[in-house]
C-alpha atoms as a PDB file:
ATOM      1  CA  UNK A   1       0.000   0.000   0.000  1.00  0.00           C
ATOM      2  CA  UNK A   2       1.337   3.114  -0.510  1.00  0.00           C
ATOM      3  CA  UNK A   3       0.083   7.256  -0.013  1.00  0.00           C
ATOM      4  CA  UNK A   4       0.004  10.086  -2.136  1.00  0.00           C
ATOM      5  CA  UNK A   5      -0.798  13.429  -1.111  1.00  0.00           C
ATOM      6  CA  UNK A   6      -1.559  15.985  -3.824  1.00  0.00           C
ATOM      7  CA  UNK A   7      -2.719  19.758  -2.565  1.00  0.00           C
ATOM      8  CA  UNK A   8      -3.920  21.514  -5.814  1.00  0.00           C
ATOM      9  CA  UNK A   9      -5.254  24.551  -6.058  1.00  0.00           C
ATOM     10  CA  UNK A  10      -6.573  24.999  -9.391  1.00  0.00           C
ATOM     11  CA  UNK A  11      -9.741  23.016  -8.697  1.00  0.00           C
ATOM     12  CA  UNK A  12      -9.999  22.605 -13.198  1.00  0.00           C
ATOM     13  CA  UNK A  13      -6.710  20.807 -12.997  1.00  0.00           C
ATOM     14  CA  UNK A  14      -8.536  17.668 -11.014  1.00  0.00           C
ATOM     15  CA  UNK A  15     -10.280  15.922 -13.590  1.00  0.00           C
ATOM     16  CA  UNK A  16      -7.339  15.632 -15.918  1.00  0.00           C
ATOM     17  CA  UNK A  17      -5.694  13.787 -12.932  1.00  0.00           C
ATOM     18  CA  UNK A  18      -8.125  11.574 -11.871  1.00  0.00           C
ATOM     19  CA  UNK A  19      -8.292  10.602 -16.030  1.00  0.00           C
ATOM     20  CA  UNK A  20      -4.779  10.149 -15.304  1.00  0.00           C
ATOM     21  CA  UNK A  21      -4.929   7.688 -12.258  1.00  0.00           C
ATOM     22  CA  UNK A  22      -7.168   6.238 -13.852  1.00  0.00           C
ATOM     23  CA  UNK A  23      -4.863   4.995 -17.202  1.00  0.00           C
ATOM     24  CA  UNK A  24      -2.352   3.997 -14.705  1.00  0.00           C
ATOM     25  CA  UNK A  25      -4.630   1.631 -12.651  1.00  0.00           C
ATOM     26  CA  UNK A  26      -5.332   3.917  -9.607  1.00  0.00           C
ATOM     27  CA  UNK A  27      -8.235   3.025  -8.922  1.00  0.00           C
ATOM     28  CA  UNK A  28      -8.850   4.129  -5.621  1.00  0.00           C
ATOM     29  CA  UNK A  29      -9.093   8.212  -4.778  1.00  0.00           C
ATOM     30  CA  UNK A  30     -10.295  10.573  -2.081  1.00  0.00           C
ATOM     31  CA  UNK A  31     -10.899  13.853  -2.287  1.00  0.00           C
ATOM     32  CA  UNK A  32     -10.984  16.356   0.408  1.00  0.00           C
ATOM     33  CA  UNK A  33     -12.195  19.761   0.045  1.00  0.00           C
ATOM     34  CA  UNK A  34     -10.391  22.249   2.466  1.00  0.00           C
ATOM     35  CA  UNK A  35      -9.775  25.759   3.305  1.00  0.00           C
ATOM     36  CA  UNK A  36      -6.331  27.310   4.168  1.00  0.00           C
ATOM     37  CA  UNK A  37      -5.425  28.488   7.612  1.00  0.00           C
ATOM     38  CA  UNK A  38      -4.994  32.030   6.016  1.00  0.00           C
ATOM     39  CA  UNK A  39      -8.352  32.891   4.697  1.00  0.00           C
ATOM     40  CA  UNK A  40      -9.808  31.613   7.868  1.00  0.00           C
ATOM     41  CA  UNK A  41      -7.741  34.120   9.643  1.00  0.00           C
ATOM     42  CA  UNK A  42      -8.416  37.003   7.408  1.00  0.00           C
ATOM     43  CA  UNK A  43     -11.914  36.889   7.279  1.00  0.00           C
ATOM     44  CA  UNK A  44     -12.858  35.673  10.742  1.00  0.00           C
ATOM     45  CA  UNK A  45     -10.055  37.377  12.430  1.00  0.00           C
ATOM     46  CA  UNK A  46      -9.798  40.723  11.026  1.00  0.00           C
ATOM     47  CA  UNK A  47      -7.147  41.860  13.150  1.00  0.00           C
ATOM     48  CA  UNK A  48      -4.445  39.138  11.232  1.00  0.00           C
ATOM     49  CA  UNK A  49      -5.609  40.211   7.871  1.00  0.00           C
ATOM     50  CA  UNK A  50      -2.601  42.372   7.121  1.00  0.00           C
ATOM     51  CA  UNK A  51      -0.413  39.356   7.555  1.00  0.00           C
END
């Protein structure tokens, strides 16, 4: 068994690599939607948003 982690941030970019997986017989995937530390701060935390 083995892991990949990919963190992409050009959400159009995902489809051409699951096609891709999928030609090399990775068949297995899962994707995780997230938000970066930094935008939480900025717009929750006002006071950090000229960091």
């Amino acid at each position: 068994m083995k892991l990949a982690i990919l963190v992409l941030n050009k959400e159009e970019y995902l489809e051409p690599i699951l096609e891709g997986f999928i030609e090399i017989d990775v068949t297995g995937a899962t994707i995780i939607d997230s938000i970066g530390m930094g935008h939480i701060l900025s717009s929750e935390v006002p006071i950090f948003a000229g960091l």
